[in-house]
N, C-alpha and C. Protein backbone atom coordinates (compact mmCIF):
# COMPACT_ATOMS: atom_id res chain seq x y z
N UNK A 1 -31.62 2.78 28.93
CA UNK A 1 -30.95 1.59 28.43
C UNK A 1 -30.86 1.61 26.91
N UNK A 2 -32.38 1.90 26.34
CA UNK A 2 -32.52 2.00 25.02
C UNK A 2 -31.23 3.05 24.42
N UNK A 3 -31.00 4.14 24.99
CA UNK A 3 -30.24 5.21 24.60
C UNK A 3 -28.36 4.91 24.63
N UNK A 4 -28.04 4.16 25.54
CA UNK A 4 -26.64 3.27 25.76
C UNK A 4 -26.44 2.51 24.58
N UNK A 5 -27.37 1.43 24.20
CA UNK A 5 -27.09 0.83 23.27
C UNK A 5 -27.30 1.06 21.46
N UNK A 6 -28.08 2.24 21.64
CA UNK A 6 -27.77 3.00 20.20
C UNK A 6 -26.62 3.72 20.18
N UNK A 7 -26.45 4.11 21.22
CA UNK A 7 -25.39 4.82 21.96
C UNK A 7 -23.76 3.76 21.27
N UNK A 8 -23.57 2.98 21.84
CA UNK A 8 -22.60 2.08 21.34
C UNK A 8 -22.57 1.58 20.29
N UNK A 9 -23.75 1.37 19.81
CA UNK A 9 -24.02 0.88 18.06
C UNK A 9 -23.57 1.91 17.19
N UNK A 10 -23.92 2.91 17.19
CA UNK A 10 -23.29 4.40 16.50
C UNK A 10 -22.05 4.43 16.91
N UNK A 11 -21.47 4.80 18.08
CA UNK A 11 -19.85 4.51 17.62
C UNK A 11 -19.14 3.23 17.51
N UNK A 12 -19.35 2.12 17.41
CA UNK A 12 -18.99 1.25 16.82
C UNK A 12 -18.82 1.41 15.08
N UNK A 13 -20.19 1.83 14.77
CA UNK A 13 -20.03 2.31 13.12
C UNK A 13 -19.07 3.09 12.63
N UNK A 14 -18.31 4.01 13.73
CA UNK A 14 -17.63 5.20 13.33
C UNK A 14 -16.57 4.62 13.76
N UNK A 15 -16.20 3.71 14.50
CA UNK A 15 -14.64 3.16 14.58
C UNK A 15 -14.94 1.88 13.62
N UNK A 16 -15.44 0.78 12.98
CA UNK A 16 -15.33 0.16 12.29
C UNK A 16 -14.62 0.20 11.40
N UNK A 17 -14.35 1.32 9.94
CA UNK A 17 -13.94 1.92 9.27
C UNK A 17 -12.48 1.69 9.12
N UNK A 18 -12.36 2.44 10.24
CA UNK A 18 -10.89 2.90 10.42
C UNK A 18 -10.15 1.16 10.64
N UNK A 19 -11.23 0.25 11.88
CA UNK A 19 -10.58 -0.79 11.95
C UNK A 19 -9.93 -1.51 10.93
N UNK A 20 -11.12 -1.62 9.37
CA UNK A 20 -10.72 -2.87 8.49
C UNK A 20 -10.17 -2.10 7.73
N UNK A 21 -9.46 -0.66 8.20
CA UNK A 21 -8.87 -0.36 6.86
C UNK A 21 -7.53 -1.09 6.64
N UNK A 22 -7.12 -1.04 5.12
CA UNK A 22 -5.81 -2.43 5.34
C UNK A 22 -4.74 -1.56 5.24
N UNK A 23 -3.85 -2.68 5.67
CA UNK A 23 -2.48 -2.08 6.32
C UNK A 23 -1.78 -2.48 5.12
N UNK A 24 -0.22 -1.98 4.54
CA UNK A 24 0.58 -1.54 3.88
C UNK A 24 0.71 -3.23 3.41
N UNK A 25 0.94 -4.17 4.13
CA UNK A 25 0.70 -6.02 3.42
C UNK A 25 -0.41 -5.56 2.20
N UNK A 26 -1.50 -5.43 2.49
CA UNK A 26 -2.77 -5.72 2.00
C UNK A 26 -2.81 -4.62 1.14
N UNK A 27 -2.42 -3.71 1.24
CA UNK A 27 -2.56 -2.31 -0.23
C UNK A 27 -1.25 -3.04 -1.31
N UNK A 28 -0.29 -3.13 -0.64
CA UNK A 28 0.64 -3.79 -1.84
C UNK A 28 -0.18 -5.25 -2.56
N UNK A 29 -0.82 -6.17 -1.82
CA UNK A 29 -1.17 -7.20 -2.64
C UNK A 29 -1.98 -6.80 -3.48
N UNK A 30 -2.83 -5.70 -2.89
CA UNK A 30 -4.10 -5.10 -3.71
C UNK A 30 -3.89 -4.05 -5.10
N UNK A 31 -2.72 -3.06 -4.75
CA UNK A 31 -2.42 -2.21 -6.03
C UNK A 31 -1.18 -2.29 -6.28
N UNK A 32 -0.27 -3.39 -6.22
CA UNK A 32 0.98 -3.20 -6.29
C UNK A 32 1.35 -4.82 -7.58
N UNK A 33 1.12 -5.57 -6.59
CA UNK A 33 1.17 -7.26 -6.99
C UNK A 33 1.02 -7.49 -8.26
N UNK A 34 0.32 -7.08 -8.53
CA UNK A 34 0.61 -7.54 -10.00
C UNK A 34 1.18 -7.06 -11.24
N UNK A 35 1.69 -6.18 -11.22
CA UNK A 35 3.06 -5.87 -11.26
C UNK A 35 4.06 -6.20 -11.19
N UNK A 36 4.29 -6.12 -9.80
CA UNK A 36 5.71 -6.48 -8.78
C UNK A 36 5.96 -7.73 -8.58
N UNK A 37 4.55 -8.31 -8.28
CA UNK A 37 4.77 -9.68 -8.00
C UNK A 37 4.22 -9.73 -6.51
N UNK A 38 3.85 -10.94 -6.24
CA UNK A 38 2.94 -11.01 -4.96
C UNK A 38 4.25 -10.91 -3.39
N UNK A 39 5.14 -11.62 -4.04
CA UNK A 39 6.35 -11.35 -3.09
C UNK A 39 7.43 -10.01 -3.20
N UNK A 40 7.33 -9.16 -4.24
CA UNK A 40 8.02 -8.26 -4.44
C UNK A 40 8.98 -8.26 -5.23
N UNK A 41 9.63 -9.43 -5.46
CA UNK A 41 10.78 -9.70 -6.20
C UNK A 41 11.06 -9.63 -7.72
N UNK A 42 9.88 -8.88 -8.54
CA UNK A 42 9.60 -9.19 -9.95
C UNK A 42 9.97 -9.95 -10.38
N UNK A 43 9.61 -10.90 -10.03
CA UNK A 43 9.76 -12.52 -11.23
C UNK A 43 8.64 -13.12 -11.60
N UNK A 44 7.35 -11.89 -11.72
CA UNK A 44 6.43 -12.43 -12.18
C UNK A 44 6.36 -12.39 -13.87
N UNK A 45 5.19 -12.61 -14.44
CA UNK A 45 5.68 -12.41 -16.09
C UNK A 45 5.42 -11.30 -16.37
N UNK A 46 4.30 -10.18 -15.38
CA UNK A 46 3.94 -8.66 -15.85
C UNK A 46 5.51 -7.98 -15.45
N UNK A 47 5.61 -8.51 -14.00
CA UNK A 47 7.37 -8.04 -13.66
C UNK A 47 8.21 -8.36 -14.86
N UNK A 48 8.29 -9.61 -15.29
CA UNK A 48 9.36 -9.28 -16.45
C UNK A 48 9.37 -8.19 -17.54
N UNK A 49 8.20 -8.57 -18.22
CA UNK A 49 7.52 -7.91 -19.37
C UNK A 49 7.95 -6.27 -18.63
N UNK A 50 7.61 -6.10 -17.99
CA UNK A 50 7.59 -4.12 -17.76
C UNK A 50 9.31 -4.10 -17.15
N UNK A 51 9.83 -4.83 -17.09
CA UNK A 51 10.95 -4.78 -16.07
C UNK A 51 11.58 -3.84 -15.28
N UNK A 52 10.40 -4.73 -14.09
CA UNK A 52 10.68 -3.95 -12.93
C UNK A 52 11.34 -4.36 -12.00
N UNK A 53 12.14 -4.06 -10.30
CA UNK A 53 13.23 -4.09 -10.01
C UNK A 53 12.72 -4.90 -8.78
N UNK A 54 13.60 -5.63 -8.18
CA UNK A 54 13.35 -6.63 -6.97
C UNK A 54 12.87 -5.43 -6.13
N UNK A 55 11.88 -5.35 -5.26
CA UNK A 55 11.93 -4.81 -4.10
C UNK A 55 12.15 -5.09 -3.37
N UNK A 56 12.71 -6.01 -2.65
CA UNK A 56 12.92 -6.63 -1.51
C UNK A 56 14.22 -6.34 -1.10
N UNK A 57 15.04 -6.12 -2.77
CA UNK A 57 16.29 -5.57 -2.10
C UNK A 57 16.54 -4.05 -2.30
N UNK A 58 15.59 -3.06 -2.27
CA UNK A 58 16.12 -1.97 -2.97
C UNK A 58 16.92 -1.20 -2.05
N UNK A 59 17.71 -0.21 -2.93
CA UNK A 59 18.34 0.43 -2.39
C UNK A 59 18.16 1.88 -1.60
N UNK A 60 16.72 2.27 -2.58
CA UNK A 60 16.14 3.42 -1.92
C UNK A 60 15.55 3.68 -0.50
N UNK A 61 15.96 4.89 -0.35
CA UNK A 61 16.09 5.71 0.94
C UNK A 61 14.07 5.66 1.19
N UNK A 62 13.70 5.65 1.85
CA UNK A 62 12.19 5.90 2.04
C UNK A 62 11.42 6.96 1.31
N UNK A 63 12.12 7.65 1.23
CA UNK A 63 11.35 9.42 1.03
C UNK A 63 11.24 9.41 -0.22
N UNK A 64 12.31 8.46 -0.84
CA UNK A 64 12.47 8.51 -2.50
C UNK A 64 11.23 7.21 -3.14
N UNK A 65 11.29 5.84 -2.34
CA UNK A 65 9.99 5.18 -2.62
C UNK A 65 8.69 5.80 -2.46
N UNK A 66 8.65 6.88 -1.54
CA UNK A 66 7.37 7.27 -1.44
C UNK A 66 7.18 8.52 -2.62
N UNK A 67 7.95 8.94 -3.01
CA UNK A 67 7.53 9.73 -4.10
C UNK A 67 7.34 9.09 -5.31
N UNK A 68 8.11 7.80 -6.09
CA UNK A 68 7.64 7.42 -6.48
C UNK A 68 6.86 6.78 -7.00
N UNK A 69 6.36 6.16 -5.93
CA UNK A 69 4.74 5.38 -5.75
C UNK A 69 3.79 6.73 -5.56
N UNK A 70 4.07 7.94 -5.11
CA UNK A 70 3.53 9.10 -5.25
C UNK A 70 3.13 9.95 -6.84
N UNK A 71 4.16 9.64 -7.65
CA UNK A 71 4.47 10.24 -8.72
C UNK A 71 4.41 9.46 -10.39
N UNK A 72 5.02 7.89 -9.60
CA UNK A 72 4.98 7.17 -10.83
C UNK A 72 6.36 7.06 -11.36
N UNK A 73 6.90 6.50 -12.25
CA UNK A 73 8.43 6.43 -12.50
C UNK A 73 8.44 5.28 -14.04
N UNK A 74 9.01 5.97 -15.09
CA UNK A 74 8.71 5.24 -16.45
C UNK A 74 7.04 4.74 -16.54
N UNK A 75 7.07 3.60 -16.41
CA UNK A 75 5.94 2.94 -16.74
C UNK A 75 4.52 2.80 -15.79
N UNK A 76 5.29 2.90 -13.97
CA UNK A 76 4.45 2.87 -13.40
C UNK A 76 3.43 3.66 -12.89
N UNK A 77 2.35 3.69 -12.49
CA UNK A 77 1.18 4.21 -12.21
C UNK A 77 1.57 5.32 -11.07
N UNK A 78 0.73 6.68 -11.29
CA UNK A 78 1.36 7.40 -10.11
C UNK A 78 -0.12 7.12 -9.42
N UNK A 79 0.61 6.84 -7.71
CA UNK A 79 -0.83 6.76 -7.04
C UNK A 79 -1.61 7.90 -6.48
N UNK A 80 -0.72 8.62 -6.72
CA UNK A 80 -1.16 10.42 -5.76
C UNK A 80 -2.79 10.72 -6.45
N UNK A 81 -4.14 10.63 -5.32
CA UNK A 81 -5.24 10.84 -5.56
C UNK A 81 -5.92 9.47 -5.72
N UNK A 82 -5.25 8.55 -6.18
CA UNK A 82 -5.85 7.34 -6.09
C UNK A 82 -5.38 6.48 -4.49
N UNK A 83 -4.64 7.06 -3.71
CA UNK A 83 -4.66 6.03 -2.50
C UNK A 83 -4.42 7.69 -1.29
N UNK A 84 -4.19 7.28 -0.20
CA UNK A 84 -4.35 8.56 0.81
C UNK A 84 -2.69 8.68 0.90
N UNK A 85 -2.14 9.79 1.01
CA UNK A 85 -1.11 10.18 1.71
C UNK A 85 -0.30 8.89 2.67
N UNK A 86 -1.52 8.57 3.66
CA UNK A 86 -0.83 7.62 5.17
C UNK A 86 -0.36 6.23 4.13
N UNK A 87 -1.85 6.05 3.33
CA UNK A 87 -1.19 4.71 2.81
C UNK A 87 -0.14 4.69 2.00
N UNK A 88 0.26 5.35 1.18
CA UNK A 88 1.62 5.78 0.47
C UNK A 88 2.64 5.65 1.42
N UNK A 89 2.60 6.66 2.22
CA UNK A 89 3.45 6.75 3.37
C UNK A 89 3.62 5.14 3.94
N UNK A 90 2.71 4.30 4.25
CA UNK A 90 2.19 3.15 5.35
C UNK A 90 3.71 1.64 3.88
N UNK A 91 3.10 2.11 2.59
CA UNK A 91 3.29 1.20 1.19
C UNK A 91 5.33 1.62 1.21
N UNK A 92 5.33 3.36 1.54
CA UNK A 92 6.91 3.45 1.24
C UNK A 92 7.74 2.62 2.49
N UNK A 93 7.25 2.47 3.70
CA UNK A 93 7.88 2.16 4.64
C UNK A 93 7.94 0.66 4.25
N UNK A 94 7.04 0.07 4.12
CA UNK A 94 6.62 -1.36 3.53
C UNK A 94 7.97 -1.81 2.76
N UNK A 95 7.91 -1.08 1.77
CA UNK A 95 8.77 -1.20 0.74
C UNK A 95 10.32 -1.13 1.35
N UNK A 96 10.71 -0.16 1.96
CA UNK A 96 11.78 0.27 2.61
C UNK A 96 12.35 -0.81 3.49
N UNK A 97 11.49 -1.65 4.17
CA UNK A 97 11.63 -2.41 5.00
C UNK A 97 11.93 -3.92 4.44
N UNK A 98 11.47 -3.89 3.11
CA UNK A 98 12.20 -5.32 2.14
C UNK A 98 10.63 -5.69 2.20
N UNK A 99 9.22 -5.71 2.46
CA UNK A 99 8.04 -6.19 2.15
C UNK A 99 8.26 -6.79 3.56
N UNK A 100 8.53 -6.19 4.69
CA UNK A 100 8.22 -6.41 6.20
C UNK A 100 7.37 -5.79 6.61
């Protein structure tokens, strides 16, 4: 019995992780927002000041948001090494999708 329930306690620990990791909402509010703006639309005052571009309506193709949130572009931060591949990937679709 003893051995079942360490048993389940240990992988619980090892799927936890993965559970609260945050999804493409929650990385944009977290490394994006203030910047961009909490809704995307730069009409915040850091959005003005750096002037940066509505996302909600952009025009870019996916592959091209994800490189530049990969790479960086004028002013902004490149994230490549500071966030994983999926979430880049998880942030370009985000983006692509108008902040859906």
């Amino acid at each position: 019995m003893m051995r079942k329930i360490v048993a389940v306690t240990l992988s619980s620990l090892l799927v936890a992780p993965a559970a609260l990791a945050a999804g493409p909402a929650e990385t944009f509010q977290a490394k994006c927002a203030a910047c961009h703006g909490k809704d995307g639309k730069g009409q915040s005052d850091m959005a003005k000041k750096l002037g940066v571009k509505d996302l909600t309506s952009t025009k870019l193709p996916q592959a091209e948001i994800q490189k530049v949130i990969t790479d960086g572009k004028g002013k902004m931060t490149p994230w490549k090494g500071k966030l994983s591949d999926a979430e880049i990937a998880g942030l370009a679709k985000f983006v692509a999708g108008g902040l859906k």
